[in-house]
PDB file of N, CA and C in Angstrom:
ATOM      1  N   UNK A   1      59.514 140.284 139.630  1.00  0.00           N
ATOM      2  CA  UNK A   1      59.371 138.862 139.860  1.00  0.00           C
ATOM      3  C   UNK A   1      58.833 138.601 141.263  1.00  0.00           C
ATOM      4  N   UNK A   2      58.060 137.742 140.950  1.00  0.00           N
ATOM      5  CA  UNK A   2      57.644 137.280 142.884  1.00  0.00           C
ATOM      6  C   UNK A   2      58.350 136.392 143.497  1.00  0.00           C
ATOM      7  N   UNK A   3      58.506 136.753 144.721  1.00  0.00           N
ATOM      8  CA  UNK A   3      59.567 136.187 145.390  1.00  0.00           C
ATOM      9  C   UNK A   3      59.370 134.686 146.423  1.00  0.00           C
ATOM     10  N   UNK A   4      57.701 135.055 146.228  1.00  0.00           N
ATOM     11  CA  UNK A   4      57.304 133.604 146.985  1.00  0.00           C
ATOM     12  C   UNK A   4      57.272 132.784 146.093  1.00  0.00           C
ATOM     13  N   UNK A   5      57.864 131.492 146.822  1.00  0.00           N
ATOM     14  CA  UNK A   5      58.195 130.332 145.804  1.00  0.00           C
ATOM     15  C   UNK A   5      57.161 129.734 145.429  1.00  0.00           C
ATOM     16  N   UNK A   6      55.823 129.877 145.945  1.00  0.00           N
ATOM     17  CA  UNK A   6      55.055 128.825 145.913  1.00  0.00           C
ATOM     18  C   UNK A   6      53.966 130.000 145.193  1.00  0.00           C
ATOM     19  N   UNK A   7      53.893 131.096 144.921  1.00  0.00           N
ATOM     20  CA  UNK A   7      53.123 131.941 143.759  1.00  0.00           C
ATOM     21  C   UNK A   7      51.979 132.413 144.845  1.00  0.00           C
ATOM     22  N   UNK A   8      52.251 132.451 145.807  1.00  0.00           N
ATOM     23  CA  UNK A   8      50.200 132.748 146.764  1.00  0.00           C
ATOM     24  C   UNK A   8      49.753 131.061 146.858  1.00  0.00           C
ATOM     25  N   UNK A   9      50.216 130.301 146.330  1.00  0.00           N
ATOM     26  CA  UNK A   9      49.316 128.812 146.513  1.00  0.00           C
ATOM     27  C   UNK A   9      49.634 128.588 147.924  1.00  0.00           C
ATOM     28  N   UNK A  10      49.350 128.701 149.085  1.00  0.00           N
ATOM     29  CA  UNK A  10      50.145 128.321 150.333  1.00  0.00           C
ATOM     30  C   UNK A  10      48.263 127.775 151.235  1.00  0.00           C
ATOM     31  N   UNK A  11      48.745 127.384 152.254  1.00  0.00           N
ATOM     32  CA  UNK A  11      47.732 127.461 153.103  1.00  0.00           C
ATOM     33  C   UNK A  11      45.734 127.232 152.323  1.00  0.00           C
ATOM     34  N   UNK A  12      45.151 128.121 153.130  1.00  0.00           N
ATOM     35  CA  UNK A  12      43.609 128.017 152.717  1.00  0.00           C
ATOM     36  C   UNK A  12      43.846 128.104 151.298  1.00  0.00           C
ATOM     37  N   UNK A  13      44.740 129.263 150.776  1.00  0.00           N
ATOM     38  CA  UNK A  13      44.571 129.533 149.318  1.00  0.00           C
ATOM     39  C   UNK A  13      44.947 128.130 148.280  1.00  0.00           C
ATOM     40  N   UNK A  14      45.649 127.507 148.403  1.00  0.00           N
ATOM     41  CA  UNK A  14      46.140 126.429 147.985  1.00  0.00           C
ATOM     42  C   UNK A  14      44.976 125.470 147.901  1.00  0.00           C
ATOM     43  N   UNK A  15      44.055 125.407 148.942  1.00  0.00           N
ATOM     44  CA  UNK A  15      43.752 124.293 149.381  1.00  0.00           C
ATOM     45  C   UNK A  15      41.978 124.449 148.617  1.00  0.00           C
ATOM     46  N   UNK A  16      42.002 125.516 148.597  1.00  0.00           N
ATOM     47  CA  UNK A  16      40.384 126.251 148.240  1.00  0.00           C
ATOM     48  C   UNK A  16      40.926 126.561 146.644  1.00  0.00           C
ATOM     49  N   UNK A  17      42.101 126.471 145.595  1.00  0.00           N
ATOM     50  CA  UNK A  17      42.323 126.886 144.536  1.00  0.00           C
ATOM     51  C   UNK A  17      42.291 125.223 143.915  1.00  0.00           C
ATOM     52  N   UNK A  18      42.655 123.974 145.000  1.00  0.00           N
ATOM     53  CA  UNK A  18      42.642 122.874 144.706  1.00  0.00           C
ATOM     54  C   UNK A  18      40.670 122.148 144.842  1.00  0.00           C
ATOM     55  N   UNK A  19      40.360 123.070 145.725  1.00  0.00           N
ATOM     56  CA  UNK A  19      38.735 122.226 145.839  1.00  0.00           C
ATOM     57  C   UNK A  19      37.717 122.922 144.475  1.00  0.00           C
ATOM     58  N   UNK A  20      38.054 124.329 143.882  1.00  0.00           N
ATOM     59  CA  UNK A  20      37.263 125.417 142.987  1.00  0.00           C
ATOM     60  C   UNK A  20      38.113 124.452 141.569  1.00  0.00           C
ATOM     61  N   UNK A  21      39.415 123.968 141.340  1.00  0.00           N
ATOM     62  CA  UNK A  21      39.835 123.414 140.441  1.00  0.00           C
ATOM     63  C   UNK A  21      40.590 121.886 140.312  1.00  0.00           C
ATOM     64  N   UNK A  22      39.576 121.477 140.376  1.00  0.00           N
ATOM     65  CA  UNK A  22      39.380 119.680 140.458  1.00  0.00           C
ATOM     66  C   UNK A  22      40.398 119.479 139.715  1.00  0.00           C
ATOM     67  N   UNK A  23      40.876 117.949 139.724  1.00  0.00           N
ATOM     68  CA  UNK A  23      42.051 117.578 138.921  1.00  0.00           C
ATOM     69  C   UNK A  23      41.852 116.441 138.668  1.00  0.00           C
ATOM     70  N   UNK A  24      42.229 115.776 137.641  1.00  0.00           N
ATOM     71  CA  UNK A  24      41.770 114.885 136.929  1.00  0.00           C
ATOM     72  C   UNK A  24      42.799 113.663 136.142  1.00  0.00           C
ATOM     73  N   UNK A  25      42.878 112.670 136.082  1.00  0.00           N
ATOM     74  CA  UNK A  25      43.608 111.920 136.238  1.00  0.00           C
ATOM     75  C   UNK A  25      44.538 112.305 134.537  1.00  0.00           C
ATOM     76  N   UNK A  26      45.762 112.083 134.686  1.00  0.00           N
ATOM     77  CA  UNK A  26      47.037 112.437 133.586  1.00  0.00           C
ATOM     78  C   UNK A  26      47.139 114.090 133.662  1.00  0.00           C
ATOM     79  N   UNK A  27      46.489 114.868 134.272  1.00  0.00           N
ATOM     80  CA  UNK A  27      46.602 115.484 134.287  1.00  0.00           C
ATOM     81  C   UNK A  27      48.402 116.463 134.911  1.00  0.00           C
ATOM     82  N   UNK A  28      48.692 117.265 133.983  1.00  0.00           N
ATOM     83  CA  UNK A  28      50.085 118.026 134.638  1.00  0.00           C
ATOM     84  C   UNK A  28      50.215 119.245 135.604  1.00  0.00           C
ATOM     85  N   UNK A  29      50.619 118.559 136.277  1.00  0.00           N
ATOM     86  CA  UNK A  29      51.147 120.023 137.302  1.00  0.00           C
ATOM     87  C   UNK A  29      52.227 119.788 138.154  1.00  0.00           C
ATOM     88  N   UNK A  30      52.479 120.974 139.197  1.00  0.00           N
ATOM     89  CA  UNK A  30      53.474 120.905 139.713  1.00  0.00           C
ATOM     90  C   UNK A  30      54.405 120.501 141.246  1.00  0.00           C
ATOM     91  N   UNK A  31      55.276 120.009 141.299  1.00  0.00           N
ATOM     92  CA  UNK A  31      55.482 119.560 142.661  1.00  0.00           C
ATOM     93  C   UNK A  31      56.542 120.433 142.704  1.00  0.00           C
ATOM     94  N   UNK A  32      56.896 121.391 144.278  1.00  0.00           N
ATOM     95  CA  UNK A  32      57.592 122.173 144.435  1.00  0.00           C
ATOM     96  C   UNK A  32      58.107 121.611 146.065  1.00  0.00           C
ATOM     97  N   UNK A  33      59.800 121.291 146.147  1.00  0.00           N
ATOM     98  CA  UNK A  33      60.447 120.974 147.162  1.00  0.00           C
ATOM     99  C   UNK A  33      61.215 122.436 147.685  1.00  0.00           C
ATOM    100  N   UNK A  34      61.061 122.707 148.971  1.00  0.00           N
ATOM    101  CA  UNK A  34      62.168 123.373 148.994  1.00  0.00           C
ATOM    102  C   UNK A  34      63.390 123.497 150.147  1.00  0.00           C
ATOM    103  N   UNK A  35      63.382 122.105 150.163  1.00  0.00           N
ATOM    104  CA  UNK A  35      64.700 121.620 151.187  1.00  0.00           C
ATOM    105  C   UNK A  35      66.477 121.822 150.453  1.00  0.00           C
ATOM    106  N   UNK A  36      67.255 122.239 151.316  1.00  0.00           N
ATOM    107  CA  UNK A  36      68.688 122.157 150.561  1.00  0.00           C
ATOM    108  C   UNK A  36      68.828 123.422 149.825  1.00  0.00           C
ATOM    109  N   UNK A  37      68.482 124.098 150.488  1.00  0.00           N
ATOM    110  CA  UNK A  37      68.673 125.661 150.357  1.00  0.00           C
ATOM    111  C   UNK A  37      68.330 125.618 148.465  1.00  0.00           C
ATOM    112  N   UNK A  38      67.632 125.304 148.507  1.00  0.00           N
ATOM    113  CA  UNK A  38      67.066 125.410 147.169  1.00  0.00           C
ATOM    114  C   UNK A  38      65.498 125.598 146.657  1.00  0.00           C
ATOM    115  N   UNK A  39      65.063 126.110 145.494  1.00  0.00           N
ATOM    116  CA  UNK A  39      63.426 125.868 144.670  1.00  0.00           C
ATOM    117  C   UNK A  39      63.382 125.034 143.694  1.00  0.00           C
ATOM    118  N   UNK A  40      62.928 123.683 144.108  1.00  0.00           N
ATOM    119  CA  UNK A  40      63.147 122.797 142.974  1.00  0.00           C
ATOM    120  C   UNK A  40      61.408 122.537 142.491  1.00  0.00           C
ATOM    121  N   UNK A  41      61.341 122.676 141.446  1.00  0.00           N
ATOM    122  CA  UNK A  41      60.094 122.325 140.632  1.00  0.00           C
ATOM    123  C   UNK A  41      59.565 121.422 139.829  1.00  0.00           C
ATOM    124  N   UNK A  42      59.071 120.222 139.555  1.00  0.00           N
ATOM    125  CA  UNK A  42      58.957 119.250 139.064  1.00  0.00           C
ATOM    126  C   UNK A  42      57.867 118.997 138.700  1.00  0.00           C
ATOM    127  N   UNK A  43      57.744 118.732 137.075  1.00  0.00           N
ATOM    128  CA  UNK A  43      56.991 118.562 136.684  1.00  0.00           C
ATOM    129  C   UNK A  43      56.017 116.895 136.908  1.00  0.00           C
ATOM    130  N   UNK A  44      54.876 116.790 137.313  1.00  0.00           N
ATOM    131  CA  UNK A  44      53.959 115.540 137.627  1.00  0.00           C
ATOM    132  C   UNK A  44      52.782 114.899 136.768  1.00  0.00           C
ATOM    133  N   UNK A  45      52.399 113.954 137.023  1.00  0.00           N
ATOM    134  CA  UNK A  45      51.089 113.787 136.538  1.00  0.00           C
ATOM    135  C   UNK A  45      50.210 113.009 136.964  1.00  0.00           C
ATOM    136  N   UNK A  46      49.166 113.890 137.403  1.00  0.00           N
ATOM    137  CA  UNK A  46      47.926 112.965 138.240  1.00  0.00           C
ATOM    138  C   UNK A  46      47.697 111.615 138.033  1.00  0.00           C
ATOM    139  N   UNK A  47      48.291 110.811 139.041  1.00  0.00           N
ATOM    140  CA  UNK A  47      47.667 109.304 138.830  1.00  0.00           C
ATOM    141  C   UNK A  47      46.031 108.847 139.687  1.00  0.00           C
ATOM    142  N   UNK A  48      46.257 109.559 140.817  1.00  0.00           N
ATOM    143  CA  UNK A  48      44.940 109.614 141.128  1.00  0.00           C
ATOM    144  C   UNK A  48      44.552 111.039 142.090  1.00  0.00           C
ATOM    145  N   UNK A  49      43.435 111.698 141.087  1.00  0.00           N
ATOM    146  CA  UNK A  49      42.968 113.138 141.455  1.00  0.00           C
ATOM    147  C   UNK A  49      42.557 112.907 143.009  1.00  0.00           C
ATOM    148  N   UNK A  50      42.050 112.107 143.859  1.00  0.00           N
ATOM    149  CA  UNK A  50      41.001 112.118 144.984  1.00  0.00           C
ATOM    150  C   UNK A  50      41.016 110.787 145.444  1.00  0.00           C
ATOM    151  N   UNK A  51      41.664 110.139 146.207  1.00  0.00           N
ATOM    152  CA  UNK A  51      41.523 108.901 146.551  1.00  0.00           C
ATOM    153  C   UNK A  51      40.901 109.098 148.487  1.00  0.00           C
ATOM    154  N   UNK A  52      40.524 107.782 148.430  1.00  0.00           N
ATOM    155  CA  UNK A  52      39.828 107.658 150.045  1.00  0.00           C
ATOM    156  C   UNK A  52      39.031 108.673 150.359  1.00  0.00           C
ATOM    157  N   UNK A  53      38.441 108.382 151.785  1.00  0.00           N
ATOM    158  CA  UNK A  53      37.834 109.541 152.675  1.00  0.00           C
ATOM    159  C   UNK A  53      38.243 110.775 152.741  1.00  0.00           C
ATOM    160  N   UNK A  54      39.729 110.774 152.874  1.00  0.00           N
ATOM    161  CA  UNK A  54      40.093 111.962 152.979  1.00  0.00           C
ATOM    162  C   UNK A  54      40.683 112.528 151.811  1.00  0.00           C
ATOM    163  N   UNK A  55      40.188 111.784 150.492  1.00  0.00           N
ATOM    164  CA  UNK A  55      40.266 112.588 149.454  1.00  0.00           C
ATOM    165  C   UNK A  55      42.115 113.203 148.434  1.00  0.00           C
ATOM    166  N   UNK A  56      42.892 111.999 149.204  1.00  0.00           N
ATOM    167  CA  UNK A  56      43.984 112.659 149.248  1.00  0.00           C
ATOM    168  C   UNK A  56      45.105 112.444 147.434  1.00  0.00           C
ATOM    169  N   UNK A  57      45.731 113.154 146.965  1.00  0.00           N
ATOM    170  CA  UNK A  57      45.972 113.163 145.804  1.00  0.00           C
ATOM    171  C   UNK A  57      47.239 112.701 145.115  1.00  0.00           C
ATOM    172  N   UNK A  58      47.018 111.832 144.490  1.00  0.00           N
ATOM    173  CA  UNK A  58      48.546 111.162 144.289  1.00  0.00           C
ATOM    174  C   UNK A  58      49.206 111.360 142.729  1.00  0.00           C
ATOM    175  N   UNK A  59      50.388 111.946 142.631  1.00  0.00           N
ATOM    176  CA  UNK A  59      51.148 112.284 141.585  1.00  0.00           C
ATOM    177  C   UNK A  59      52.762 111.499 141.572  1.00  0.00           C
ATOM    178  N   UNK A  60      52.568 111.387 139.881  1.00  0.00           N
ATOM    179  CA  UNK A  60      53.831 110.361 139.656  1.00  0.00           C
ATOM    180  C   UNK A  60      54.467 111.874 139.199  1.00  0.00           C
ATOM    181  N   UNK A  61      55.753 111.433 139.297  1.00  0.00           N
ATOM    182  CA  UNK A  61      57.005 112.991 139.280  1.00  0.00           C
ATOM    183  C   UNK A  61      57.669 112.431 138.408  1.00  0.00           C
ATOM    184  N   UNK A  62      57.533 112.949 136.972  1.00  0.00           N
ATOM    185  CA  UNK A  62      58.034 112.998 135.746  1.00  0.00           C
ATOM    186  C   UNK A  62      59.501 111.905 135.352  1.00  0.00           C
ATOM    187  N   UNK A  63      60.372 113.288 136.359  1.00  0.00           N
ATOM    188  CA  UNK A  63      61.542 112.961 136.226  1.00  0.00           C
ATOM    189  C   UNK A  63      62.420 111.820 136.521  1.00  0.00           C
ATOM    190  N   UNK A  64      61.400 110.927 137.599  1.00  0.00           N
ATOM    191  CA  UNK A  64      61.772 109.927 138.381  1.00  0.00           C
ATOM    192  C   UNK A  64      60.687 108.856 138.522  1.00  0.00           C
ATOM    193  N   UNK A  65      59.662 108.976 137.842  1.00  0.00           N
ATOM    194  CA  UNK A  65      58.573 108.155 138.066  1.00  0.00           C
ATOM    195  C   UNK A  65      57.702 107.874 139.284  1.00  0.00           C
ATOM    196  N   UNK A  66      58.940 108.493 140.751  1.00  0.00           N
ATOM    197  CA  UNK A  66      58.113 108.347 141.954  1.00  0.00           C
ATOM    198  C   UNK A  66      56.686 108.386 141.908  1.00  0.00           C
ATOM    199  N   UNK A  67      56.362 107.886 142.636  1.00  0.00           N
ATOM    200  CA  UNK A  67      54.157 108.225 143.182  1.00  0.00           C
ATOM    201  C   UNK A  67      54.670 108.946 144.754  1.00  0.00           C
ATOM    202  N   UNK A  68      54.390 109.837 144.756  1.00  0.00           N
ATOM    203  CA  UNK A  68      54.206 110.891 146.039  1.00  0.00           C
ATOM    204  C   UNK A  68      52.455 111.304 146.177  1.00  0.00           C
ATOM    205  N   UNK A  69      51.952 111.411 147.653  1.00  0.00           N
ATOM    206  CA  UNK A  69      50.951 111.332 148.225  1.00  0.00           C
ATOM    207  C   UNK A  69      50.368 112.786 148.379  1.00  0.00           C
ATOM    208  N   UNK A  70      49.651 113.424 148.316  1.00  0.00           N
ATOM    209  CA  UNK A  70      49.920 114.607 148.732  1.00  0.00           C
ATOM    210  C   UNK A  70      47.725 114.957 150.031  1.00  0.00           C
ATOM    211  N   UNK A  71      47.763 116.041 150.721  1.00  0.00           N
ATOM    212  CA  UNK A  71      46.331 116.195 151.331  1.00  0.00           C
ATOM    213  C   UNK A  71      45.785 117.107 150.532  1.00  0.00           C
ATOM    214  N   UNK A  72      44.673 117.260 150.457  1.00  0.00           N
ATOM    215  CA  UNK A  72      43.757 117.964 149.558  1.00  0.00           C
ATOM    216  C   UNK A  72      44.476 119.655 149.753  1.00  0.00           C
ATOM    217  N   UNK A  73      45.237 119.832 151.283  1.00  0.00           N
ATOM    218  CA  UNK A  73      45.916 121.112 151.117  1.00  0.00           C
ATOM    219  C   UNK A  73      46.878 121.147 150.700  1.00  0.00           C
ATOM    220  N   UNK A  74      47.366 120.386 149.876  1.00  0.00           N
ATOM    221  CA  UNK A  74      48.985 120.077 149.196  1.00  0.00           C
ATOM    222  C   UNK A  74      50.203 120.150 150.021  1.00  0.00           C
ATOM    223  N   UNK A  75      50.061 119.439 150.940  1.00  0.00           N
ATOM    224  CA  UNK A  75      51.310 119.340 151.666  1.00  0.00           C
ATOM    225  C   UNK A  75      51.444 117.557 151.221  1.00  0.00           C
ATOM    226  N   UNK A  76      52.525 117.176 151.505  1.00  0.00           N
ATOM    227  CA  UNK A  76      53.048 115.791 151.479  1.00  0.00           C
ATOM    228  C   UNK A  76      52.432 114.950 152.444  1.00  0.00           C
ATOM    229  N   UNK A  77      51.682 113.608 152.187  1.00  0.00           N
ATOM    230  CA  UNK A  77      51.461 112.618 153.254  1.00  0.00           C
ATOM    231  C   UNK A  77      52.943 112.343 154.315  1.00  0.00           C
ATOM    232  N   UNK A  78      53.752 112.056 153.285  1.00  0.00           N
ATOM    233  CA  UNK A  78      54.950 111.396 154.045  1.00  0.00           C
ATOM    234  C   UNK A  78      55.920 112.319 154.145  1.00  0.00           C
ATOM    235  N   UNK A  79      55.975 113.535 153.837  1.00  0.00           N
ATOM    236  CA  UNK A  79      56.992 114.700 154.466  1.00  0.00           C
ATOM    237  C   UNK A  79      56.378 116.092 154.499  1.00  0.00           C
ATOM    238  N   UNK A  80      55.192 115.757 155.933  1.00  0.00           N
ATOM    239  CA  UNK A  80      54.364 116.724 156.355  1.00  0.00           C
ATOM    240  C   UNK A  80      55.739 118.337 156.817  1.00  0.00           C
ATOM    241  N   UNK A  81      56.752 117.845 156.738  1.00  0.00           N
ATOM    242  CA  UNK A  81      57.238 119.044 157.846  1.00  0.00           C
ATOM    243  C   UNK A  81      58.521 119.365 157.006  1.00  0.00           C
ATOM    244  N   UNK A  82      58.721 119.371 155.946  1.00  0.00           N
ATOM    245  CA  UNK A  82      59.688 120.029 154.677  1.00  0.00           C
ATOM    246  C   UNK A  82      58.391 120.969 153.985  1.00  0.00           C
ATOM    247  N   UNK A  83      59.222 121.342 153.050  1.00  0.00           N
ATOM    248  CA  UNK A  83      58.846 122.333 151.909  1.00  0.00           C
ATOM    249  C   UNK A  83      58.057 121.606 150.354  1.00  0.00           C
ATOM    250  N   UNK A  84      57.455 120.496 151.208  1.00  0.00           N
ATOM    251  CA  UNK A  84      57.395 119.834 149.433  1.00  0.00           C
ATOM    252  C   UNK A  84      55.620 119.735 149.360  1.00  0.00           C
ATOM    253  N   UNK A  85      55.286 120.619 148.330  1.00  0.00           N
ATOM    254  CA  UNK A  85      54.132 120.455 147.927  1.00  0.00           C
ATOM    255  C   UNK A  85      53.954 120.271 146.445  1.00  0.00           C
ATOM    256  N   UNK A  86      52.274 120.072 146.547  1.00  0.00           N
ATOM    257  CA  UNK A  86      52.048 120.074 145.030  1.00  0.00           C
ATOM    258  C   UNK A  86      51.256 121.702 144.886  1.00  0.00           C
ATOM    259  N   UNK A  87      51.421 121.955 143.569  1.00  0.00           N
ATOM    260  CA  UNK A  87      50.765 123.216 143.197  1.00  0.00           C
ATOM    261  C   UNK A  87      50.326 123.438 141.730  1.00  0.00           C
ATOM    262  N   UNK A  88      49.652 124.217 141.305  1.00  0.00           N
ATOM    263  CA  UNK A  88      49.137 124.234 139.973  1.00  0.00           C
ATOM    264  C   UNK A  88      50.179 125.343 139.128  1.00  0.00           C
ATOM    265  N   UNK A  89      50.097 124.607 137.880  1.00  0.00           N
ATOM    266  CA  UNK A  89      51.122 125.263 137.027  1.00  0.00           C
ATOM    267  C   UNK A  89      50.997 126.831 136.985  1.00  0.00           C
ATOM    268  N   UNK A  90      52.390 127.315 137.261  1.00  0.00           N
ATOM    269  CA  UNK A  90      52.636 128.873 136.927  1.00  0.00           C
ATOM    270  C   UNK A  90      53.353 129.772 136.079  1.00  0.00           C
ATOM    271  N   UNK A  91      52.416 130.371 135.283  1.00  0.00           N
ATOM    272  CA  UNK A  91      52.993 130.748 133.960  1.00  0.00           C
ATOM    273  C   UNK A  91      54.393 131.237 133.874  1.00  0.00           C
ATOM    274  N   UNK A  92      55.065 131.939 134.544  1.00  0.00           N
ATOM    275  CA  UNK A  92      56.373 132.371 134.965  1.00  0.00           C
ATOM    276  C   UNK A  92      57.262 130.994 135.228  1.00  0.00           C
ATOM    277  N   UNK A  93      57.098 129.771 135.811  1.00  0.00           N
ATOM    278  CA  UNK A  93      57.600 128.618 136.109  1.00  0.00           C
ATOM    279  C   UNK A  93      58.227 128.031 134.161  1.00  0.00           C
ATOM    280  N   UNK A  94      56.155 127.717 134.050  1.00  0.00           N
ATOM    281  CA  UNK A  94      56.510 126.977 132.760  1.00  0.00           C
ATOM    282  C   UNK A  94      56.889 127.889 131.433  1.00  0.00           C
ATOM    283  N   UNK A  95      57.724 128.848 131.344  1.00  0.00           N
ATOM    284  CA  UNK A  95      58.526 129.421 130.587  1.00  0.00           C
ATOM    285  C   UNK A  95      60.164 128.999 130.624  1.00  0.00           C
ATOM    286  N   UNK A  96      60.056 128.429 131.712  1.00  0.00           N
ATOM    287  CA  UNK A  96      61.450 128.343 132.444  1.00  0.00           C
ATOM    288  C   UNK A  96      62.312 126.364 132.093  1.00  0.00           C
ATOM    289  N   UNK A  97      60.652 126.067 132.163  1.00  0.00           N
ATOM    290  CA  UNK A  97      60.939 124.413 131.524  1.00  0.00           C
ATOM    291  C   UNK A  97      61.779 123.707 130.515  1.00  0.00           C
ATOM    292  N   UNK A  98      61.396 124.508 129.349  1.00  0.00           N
ATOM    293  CA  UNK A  98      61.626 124.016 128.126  1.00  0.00           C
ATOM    294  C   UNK A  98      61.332 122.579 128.040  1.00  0.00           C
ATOM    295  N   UNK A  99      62.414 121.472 127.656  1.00  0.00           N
ATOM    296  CA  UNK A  99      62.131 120.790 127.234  1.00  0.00           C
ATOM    297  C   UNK A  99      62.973 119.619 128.328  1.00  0.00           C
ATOM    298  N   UNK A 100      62.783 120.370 129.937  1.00  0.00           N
ATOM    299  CA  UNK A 100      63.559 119.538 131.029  1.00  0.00           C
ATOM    300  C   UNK A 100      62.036 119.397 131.637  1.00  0.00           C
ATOM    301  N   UNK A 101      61.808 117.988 132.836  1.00  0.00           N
ATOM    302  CA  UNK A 101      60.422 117.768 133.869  1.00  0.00           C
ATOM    303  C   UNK A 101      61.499 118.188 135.431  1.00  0.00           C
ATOM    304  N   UNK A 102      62.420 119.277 135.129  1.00  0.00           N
ATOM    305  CA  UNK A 102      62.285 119.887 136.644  1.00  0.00           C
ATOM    306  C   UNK A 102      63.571 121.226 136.673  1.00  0.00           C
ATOM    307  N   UNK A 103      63.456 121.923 137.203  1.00  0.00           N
ATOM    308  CA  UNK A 103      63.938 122.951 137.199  1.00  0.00           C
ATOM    309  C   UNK A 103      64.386 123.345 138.286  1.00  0.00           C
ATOM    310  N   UNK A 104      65.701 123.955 139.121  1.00  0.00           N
ATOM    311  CA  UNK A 104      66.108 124.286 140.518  1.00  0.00           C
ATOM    312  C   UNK A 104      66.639 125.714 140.403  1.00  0.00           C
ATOM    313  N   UNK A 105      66.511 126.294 141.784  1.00  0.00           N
ATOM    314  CA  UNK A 105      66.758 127.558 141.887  1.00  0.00           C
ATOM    315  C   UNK A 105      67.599 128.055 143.031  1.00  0.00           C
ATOM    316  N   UNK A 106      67.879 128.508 143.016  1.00  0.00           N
ATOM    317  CA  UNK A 106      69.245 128.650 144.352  1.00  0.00           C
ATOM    318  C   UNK A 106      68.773 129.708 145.224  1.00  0.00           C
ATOM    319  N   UNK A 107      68.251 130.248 146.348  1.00  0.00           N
ATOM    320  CA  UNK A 107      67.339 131.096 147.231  1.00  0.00           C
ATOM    321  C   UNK A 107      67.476 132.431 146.790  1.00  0.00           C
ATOM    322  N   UNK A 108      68.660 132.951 146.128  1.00  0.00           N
ATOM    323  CA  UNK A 108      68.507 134.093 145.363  1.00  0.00           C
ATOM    324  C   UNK A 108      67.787 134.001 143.824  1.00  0.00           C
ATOM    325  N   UNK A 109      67.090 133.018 143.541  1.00  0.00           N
ATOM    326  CA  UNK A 109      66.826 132.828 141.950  1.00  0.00           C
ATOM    327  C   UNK A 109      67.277 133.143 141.137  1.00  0.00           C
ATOM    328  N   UNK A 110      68.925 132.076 141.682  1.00  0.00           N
ATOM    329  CA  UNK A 110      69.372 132.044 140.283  1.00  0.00           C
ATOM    330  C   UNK A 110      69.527 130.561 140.204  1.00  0.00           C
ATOM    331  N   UNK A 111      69.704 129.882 138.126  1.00  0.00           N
ATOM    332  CA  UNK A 111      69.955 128.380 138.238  1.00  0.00           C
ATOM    333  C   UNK A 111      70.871 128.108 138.876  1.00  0.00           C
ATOM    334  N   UNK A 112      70.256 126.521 140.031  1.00  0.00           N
ATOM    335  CA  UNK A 112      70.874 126.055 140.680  1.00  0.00           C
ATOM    336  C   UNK A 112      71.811 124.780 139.662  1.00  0.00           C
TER     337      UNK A 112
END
């Protein structure tokens, strides 16, 4: 199992896996927090792929309806300095779903 929470999506890679694979509005994927000694995963859906100049991407979060902001490198507009990004679905994740929009993990991966 891999142990990084975020699968390799981090940094340039994230950000260059988000510019090579455009996203498109209703579209599903994933928002990953990881504040509170936890991996929480939540399932989203593109409300708007690319908005403004700076292109930035906004997803409603399933479970709660929130609209969260995110930068074309998937970090959070409004909580630049936590663990909460968006990321593209990972096959190992969505096995884990079933028939819940979010899933938590406790830093040893196990259910939180």
């Amino acid at each position: 199992m891999n142990r990084d929470p975020l699968f390799g999506f981090q940094g340039r890679e994230l950000k260059s896996y988000l510019e090579r694979n455009k996203l498109t509005e209703d579209q599903i994927i994933l928002v990953y927090n990881g504040s509170g000694m936890t991996h929480e995963y939540n399932l989203a859906q593109v409300v708007i792929p690319e908005e403004g100049k700076q292109k930035r991407i906004v997803v409603r979060l399933l479970n709660s309806g929130e609209d969260v902001t995110f930068f074309r490198t998937g970090k959070s507009v409004l909580k630049k300095s936590t663990h909460y990004k968006v990321m593209p679905m990972v096959p190992w994740l969505m096995t884990r779903f079933g028939l819940q929009d979010q899933i938590r993990f406790n830093w040893k991966w196990g259910y939180a």
